[in-house]
PDB file of N, CA and C in Angstrom:
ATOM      1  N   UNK A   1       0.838  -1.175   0.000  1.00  0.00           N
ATOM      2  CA  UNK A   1       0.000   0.000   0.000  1.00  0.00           C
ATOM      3  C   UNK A   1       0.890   1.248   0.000  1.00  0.00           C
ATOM      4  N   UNK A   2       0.524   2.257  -0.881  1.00  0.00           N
ATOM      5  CA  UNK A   2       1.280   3.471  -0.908  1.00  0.00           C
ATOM      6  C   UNK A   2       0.725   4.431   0.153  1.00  0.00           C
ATOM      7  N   UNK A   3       1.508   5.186   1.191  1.00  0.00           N
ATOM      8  CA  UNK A   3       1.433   6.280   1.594  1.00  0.00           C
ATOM      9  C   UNK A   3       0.709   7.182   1.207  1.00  0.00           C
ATOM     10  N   UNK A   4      -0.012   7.850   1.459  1.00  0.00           N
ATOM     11  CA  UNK A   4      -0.459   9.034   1.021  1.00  0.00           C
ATOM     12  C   UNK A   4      -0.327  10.144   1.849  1.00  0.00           C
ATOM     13  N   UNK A   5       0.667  11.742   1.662  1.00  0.00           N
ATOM     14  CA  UNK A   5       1.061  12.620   2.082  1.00  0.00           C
ATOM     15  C   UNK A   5       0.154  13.681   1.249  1.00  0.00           C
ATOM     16  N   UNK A   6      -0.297  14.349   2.127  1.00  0.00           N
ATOM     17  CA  UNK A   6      -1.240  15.851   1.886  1.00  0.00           C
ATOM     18  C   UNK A   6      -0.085  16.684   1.931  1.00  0.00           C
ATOM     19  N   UNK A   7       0.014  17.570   0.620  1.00  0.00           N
ATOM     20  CA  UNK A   7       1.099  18.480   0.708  1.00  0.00           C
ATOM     21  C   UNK A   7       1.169  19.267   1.865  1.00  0.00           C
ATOM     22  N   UNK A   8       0.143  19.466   2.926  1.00  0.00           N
ATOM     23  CA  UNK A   8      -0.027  19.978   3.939  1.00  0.00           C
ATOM     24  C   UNK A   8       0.911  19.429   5.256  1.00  0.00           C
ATOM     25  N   UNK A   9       0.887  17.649   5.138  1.00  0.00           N
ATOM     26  CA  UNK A   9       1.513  16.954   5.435  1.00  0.00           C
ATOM     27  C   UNK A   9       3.335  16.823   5.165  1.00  0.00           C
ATOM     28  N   UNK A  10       3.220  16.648   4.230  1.00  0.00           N
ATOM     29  CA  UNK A  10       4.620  16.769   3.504  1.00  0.00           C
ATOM     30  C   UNK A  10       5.649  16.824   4.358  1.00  0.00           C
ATOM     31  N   UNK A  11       5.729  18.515   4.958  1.00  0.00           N
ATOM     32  CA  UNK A  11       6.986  18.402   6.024  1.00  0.00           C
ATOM     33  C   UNK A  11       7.650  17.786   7.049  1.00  0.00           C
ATOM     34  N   UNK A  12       6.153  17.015   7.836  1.00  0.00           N
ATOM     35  CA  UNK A  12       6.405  16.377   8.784  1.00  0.00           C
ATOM     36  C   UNK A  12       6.654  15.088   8.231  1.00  0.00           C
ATOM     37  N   UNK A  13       6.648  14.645   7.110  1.00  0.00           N
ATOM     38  CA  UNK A  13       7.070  13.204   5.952  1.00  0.00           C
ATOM     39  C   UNK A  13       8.639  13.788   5.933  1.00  0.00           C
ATOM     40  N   UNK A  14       8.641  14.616   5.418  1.00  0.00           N
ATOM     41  CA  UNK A  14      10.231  14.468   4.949  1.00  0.00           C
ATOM     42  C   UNK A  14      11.419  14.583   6.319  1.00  0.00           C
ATOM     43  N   UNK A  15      10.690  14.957   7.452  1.00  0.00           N
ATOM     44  CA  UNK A  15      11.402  15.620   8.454  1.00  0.00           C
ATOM     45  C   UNK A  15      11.402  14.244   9.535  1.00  0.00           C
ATOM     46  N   UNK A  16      10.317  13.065   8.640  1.00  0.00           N
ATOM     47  CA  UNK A  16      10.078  11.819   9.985  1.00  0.00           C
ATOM     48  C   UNK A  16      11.395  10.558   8.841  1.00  0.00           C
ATOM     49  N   UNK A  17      11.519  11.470   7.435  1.00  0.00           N
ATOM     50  CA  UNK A  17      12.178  10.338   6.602  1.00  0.00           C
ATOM     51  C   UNK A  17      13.703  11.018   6.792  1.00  0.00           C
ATOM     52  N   UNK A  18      14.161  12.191   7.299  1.00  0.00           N
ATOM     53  CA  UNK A  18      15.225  12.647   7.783  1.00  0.00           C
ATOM     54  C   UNK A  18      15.676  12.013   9.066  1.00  0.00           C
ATOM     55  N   UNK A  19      15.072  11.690  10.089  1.00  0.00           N
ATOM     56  CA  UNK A  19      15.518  11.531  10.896  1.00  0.00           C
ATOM     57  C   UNK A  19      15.745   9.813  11.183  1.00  0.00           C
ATOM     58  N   UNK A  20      15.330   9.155   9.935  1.00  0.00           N
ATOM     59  CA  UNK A  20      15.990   8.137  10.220  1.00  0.00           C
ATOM     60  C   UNK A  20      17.127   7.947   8.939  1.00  0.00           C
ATOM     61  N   UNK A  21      17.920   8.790   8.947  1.00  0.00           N
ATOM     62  CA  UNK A  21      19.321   9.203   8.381  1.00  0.00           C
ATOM     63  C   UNK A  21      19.143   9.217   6.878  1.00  0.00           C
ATOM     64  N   UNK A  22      18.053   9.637   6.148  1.00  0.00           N
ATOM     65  CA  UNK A  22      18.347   9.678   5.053  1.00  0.00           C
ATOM     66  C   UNK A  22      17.638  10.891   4.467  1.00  0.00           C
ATOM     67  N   UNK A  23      18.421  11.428   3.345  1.00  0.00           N
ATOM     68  CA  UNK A  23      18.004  12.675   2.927  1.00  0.00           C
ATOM     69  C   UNK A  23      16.619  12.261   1.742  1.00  0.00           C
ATOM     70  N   UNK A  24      15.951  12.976   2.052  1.00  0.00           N
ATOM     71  CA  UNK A  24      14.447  12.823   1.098  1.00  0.00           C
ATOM     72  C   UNK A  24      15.080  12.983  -0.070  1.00  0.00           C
ATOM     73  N   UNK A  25      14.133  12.514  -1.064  1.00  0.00           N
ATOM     74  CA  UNK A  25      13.956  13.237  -2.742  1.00  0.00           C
ATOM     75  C   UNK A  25      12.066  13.217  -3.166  1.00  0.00           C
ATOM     76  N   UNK A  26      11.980  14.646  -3.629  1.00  0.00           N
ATOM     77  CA  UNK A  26      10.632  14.863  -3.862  1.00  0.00           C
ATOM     78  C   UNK A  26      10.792  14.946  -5.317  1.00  0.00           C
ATOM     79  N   UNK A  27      10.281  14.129  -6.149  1.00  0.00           N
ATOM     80  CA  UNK A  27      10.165  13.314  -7.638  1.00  0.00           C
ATOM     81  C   UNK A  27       8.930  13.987  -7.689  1.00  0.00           C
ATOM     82  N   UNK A  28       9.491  14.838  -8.932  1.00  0.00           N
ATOM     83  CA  UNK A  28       8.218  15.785  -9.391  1.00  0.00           C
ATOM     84  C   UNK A  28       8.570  15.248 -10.914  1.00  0.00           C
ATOM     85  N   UNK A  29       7.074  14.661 -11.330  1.00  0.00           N
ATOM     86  CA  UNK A  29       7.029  13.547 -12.434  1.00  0.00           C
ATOM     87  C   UNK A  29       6.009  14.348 -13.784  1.00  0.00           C
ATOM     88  N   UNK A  30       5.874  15.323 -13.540  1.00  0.00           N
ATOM     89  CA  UNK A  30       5.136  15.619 -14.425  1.00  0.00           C
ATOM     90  C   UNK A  30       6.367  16.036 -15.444  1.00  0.00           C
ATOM     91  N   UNK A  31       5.514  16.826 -16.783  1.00  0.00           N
ATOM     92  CA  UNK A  31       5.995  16.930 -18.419  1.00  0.00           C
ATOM     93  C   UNK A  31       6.539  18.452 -17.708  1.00  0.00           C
ATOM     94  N   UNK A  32       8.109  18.603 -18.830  1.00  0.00           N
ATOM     95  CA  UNK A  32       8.773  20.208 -18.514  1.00  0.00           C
ATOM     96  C   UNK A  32       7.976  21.212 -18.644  1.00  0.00           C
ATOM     97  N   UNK A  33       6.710  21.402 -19.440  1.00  0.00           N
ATOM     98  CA  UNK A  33       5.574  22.319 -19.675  1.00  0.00           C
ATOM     99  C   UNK A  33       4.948  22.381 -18.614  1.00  0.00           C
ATOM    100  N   UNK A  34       4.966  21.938 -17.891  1.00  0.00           N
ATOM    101  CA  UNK A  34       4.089  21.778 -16.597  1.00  0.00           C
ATOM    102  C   UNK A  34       5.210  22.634 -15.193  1.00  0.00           C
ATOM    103  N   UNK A  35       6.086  21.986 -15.793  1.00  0.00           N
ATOM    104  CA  UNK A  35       7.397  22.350 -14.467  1.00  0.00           C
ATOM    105  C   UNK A  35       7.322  24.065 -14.889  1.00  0.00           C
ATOM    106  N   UNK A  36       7.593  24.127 -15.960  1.00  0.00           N
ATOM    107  CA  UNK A  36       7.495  25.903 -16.199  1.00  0.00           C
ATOM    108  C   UNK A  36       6.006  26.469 -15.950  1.00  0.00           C
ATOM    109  N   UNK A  37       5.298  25.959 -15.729  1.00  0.00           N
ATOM    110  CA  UNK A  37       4.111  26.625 -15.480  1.00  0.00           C
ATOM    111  C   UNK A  37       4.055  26.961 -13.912  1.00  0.00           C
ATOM    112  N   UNK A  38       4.144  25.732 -13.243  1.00  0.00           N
ATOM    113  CA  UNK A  38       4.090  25.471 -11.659  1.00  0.00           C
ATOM    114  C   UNK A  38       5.473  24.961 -11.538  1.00  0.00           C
ATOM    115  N   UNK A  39       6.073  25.504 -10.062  1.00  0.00           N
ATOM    116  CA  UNK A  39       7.361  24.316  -9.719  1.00  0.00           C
ATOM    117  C   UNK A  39       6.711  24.951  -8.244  1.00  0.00           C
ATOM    118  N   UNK A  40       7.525  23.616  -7.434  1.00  0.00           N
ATOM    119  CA  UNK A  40       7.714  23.939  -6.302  1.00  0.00           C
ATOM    120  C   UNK A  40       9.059  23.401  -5.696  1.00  0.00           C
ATOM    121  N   UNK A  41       8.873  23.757  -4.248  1.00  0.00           N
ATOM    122  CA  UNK A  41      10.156  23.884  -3.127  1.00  0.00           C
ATOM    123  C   UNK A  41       9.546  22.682  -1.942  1.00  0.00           C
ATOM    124  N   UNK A  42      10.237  21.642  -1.741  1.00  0.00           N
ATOM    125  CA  UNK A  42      10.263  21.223  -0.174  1.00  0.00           C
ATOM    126  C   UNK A  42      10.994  21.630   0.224  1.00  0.00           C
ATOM    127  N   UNK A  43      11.440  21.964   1.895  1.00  0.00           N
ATOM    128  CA  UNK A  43      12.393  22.302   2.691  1.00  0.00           C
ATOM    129  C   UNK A  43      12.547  20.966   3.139  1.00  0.00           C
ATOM    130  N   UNK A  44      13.798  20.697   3.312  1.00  0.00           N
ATOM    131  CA  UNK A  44      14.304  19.384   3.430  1.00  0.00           C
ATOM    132  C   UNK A  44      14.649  17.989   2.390  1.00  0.00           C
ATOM    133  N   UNK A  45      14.032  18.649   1.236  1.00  0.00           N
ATOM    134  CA  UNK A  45      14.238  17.321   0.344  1.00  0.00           C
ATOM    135  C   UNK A  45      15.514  17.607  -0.973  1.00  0.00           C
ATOM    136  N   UNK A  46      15.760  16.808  -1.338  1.00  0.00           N
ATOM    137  CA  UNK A  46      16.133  17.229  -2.833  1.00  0.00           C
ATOM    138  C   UNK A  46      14.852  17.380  -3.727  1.00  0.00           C
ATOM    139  N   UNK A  47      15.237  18.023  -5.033  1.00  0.00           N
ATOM    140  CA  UNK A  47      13.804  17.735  -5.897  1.00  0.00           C
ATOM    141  C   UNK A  47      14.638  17.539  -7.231  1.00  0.00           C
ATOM    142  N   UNK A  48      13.918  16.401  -7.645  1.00  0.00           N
ATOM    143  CA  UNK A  48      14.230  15.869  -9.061  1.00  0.00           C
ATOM    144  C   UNK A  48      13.017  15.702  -9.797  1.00  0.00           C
ATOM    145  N   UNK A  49      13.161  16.745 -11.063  1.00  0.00           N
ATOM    146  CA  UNK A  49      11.967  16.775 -12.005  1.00  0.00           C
ATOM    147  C   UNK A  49      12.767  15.449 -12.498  1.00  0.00           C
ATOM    148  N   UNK A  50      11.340  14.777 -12.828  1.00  0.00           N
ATOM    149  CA  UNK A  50      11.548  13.781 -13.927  1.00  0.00           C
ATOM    150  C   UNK A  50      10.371  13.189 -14.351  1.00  0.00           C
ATOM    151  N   UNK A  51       9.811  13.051 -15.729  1.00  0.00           N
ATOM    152  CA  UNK A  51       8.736  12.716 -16.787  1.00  0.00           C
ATOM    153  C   UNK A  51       9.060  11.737 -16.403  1.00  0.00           C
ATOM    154  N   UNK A  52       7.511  11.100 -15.898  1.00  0.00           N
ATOM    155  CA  UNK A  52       6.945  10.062 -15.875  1.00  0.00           C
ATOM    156  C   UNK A  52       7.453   8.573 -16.534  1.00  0.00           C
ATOM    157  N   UNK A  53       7.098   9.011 -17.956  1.00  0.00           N
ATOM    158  CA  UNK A  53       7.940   8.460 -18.816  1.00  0.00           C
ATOM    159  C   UNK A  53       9.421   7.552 -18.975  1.00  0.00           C
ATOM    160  N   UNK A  54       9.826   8.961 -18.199  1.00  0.00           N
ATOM    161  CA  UNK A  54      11.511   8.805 -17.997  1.00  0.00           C
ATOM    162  C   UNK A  54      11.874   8.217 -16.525  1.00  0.00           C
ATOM    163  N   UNK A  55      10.950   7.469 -15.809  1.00  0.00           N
ATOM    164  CA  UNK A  55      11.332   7.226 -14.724  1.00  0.00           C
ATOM    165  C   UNK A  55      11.801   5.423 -15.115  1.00  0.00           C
ATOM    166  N   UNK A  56      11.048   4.405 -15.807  1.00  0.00           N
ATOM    167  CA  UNK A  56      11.580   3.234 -15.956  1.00  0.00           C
ATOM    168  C   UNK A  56      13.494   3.300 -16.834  1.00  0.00           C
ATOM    169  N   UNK A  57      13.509   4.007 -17.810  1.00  0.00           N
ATOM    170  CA  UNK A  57      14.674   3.497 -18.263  1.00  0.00           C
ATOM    171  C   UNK A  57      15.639   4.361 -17.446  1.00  0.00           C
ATOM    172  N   UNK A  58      15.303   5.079 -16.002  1.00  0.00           N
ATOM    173  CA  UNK A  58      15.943   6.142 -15.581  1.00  0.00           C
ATOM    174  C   UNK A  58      16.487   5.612 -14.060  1.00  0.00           C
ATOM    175  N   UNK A  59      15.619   4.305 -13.787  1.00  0.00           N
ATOM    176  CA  UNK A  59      15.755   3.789 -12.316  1.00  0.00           C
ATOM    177  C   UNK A  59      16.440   3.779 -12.063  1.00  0.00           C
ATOM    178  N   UNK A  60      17.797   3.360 -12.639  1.00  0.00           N
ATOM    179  CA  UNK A  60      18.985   2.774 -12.252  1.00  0.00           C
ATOM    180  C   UNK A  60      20.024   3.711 -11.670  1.00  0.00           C
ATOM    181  N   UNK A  61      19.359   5.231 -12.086  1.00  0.00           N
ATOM    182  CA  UNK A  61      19.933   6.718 -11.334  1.00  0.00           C
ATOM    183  C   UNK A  61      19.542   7.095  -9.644  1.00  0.00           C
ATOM    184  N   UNK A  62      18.091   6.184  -9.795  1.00  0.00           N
ATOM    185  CA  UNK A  62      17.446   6.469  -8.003  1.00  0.00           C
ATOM    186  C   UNK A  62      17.718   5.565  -6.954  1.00  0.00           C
ATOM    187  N   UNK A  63      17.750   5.840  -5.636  1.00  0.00           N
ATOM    188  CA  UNK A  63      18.213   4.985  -4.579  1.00  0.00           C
ATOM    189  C   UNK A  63      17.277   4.378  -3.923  1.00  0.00           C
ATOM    190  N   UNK A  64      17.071   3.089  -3.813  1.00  0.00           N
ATOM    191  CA  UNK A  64      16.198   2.328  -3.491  1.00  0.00           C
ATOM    192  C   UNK A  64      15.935   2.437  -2.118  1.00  0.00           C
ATOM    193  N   UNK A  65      16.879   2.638  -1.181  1.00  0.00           N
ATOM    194  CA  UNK A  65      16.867   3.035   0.080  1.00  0.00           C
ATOM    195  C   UNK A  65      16.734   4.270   0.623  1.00  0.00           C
ATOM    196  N   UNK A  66      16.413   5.283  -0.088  1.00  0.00           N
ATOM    197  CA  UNK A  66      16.132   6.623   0.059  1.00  0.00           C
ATOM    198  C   UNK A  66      14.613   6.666   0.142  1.00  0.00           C
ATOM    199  N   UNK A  67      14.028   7.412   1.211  1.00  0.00           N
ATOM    200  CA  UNK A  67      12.538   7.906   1.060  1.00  0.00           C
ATOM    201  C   UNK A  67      12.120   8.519  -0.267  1.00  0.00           C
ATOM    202  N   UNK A  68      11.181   8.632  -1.074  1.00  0.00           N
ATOM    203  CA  UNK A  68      10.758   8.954  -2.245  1.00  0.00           C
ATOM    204  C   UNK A  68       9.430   9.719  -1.979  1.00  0.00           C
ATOM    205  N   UNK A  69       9.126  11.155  -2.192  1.00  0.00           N
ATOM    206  CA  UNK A  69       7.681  11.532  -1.879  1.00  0.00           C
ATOM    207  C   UNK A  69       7.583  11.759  -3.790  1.00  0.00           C
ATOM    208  N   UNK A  70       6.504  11.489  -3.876  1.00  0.00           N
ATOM    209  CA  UNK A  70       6.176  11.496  -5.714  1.00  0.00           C
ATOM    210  C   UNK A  70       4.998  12.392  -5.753  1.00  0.00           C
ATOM    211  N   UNK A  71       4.911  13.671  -6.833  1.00  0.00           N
ATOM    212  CA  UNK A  71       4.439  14.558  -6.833  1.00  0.00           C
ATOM    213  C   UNK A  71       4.052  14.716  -8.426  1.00  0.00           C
ATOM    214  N   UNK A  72       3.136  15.356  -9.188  1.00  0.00           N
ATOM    215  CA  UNK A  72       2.456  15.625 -10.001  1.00  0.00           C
ATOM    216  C   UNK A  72       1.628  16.682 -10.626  1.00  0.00           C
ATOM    217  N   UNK A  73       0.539  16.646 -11.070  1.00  0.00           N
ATOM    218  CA  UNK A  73      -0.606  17.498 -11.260  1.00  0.00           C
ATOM    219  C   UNK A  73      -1.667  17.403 -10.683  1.00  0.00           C
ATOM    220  N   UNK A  74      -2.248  16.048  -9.941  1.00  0.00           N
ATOM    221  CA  UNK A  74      -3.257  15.688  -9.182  1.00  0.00           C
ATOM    222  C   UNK A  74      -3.426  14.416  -8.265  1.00  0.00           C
ATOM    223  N   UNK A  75      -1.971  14.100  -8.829  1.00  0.00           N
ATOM    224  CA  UNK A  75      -1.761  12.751  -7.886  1.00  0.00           C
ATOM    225  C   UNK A  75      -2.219  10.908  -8.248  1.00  0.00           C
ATOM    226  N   UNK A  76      -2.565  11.021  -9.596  1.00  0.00           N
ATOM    227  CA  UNK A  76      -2.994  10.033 -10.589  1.00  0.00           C
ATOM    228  C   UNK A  76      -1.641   9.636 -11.499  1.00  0.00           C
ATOM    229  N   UNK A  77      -0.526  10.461 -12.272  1.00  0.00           N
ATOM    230  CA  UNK A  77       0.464   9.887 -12.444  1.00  0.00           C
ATOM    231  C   UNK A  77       1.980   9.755 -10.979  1.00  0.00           C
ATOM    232  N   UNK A  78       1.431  10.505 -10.274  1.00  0.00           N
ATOM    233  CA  UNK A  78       2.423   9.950  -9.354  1.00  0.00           C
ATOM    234  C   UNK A  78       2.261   8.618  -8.739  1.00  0.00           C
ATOM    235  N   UNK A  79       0.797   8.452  -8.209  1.00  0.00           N
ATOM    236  CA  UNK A  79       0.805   7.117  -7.901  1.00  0.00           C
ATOM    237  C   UNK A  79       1.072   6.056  -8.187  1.00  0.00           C
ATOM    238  N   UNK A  80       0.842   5.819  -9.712  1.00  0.00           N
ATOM    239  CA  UNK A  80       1.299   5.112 -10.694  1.00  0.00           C
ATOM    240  C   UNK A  80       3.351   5.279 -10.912  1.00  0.00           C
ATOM    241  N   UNK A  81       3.695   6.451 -10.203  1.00  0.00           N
ATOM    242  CA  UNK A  81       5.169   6.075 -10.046  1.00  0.00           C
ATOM    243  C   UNK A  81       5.042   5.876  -9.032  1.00  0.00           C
ATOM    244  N   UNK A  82       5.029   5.878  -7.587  1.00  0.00           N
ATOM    245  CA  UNK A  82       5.203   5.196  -6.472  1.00  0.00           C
ATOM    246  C   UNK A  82       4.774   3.754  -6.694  1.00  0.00           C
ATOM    247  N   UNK A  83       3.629   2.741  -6.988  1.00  0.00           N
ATOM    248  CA  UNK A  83       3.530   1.957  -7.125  1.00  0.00           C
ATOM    249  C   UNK A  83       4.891   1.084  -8.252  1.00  0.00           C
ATOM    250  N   UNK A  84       5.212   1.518  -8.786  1.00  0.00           N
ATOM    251  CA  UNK A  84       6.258   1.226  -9.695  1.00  0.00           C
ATOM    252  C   UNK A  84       7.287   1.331  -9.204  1.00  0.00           C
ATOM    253  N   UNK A  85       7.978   2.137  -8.177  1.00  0.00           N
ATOM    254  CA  UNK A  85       9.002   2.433  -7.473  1.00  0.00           C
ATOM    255  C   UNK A  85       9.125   1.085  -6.390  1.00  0.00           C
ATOM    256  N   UNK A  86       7.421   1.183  -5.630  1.00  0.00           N
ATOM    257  CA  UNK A  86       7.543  -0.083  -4.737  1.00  0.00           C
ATOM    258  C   UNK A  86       7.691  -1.156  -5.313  1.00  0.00           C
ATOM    259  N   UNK A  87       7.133  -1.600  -6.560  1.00  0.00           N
ATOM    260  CA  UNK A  87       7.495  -2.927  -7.204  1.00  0.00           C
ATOM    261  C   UNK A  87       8.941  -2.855  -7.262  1.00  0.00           C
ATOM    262  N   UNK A  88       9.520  -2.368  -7.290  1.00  0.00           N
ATOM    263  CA  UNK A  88      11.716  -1.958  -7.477  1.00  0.00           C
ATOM    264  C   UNK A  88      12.088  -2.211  -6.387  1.00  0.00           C
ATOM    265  N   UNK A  89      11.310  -2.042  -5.795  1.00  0.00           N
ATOM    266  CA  UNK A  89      12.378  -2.200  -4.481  1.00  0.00           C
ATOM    267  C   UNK A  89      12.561  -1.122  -3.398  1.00  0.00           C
ATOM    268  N   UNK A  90      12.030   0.335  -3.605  1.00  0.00           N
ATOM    269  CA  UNK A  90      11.862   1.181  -2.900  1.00  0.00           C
ATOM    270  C   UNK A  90      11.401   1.540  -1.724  1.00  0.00           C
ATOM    271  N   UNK A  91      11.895   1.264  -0.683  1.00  0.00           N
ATOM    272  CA  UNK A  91      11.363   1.152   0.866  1.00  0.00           C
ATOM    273  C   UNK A  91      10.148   2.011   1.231  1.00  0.00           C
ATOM    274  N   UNK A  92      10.664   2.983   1.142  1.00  0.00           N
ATOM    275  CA  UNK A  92       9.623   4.334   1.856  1.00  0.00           C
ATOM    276  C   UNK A  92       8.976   5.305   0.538  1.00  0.00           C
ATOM    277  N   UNK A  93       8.214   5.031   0.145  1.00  0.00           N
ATOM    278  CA  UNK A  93       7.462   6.106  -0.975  1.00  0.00           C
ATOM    279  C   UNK A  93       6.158   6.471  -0.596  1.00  0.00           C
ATOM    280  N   UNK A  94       6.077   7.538  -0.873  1.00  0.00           N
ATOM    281  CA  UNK A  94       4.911   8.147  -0.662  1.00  0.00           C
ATOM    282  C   UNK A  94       4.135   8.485  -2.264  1.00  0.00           C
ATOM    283  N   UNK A  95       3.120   9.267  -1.936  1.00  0.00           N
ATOM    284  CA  UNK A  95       2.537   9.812  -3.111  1.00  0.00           C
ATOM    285  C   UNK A  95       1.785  11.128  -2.661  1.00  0.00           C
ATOM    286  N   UNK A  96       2.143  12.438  -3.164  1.00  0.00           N
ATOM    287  CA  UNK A  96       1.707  13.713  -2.309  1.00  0.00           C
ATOM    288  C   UNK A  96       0.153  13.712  -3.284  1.00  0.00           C
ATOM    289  N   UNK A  97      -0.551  13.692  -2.055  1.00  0.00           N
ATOM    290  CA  UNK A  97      -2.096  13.641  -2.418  1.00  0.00           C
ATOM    291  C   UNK A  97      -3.075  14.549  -3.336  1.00  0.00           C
ATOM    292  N   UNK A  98      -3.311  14.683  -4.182  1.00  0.00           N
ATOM    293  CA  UNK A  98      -3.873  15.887  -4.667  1.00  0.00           C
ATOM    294  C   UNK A  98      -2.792  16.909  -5.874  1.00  0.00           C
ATOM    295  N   UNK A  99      -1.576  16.389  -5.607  1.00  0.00           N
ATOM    296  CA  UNK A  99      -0.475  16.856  -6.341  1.00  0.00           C
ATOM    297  C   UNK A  99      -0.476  18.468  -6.269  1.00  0.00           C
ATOM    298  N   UNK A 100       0.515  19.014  -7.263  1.00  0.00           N
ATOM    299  CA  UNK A 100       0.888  20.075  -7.037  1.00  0.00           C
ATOM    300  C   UNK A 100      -0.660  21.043  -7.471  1.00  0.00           C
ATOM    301  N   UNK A 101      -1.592  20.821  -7.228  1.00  0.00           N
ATOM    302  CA  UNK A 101      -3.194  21.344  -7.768  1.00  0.00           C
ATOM    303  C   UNK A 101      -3.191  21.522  -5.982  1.00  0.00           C
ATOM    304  N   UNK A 102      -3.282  20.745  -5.088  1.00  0.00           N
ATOM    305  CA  UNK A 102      -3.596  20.652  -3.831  1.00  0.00           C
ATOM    306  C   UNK A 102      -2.200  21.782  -3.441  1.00  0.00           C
ATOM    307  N   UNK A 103      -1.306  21.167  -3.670  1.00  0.00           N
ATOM    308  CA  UNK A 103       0.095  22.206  -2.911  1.00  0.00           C
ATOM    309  C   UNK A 103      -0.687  23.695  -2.822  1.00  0.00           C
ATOM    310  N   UNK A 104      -1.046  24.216  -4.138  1.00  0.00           N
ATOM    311  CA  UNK A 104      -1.263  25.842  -3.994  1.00  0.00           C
ATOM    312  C   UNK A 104      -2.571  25.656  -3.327  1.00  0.00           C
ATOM    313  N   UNK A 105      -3.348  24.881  -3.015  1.00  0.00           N
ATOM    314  CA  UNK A 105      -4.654  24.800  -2.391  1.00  0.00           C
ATOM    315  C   UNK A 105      -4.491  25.028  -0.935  1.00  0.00           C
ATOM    316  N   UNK A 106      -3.424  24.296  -0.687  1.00  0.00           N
ATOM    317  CA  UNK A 106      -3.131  24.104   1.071  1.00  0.00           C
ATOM    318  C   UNK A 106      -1.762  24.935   1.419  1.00  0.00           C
ATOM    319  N   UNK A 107      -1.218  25.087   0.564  1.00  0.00           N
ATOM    320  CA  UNK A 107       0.220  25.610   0.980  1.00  0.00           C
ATOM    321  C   UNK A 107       0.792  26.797   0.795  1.00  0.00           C
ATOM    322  N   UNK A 108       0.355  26.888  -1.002  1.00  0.00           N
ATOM    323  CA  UNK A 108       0.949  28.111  -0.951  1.00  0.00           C
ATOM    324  C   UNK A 108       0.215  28.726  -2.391  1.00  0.00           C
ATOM    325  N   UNK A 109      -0.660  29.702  -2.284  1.00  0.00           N
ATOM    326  CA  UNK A 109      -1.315  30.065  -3.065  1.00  0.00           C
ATOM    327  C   UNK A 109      -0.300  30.976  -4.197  1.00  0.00           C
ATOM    328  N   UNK A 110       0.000  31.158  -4.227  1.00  0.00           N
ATOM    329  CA  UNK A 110       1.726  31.472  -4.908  1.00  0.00           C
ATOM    330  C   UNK A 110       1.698  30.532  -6.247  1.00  0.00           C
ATOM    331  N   UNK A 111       1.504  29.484  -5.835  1.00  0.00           N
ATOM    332  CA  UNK A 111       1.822  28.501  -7.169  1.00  0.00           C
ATOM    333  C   UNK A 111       0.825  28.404  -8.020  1.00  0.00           C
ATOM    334  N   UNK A 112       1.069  28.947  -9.652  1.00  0.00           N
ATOM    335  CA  UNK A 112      -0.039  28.676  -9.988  1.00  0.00           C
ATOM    336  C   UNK A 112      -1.589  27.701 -10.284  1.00  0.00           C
ATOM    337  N   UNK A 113      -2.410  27.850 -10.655  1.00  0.00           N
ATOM    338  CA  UNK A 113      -3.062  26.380 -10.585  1.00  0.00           C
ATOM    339  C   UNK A 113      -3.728  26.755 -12.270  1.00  0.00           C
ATOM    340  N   UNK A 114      -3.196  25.299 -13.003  1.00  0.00           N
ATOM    341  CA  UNK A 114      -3.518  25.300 -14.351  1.00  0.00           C
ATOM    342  C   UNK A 114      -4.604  23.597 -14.129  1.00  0.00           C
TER     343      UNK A 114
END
């Protein structure tokens, strides 16, 4: 079963996946048209854009033992990468709920919403 983190949530995810010694990565999976429209910031994580797409022939770049929060447009192609991540082998993944549509909803009205 995948996690599910409310971008609202988020901090206290990356700050409960810090403290058991490993640095987050927040996998923002949507298309570069999208990244230029909306991006965002965790405090505490790394962030690696990467297309959906580009996440199977790309695995072999991500750490299986690293927490993974997976982020999107609404939270329908991220899940579909967290579930794919957990089939790999990926310990701790999440999927940020509502995707980056929810982020400016709950977090930070700043970001646009397309």
């Amino acid at each position: 079963m995948i996690e599910q983190v409310t971008p609202r949530d988020l901090a206290a995810w990356l700050a409960s996946a810090r403290a058991g010694g490993a640095e987050p990565l927040l996998l923002d999976v949507r298309e570069p048209a999208e990244w230029q429209a909306a991006s965002v910031r965790a405090e505490g994580a790394e962030l690696l854009q990467l297309p959906m797409m580009s996440v199977p022939p790309r695995l072999h770049e991500l750490d299986p033992g690293r927490p993974v929060a997976v982020l999107c447009h609404h939270g329908a192609r991220s899940m579909q990468v967290a579930m794919f991540l957990q089939q790999h082998g990926f310990d701790r993944v999440a999927n940020v709920a509502g995707g980056i549509d929810a982020w400016s909803l709950q977090l930070d009205p700043s970001v646009p919403r397309y």
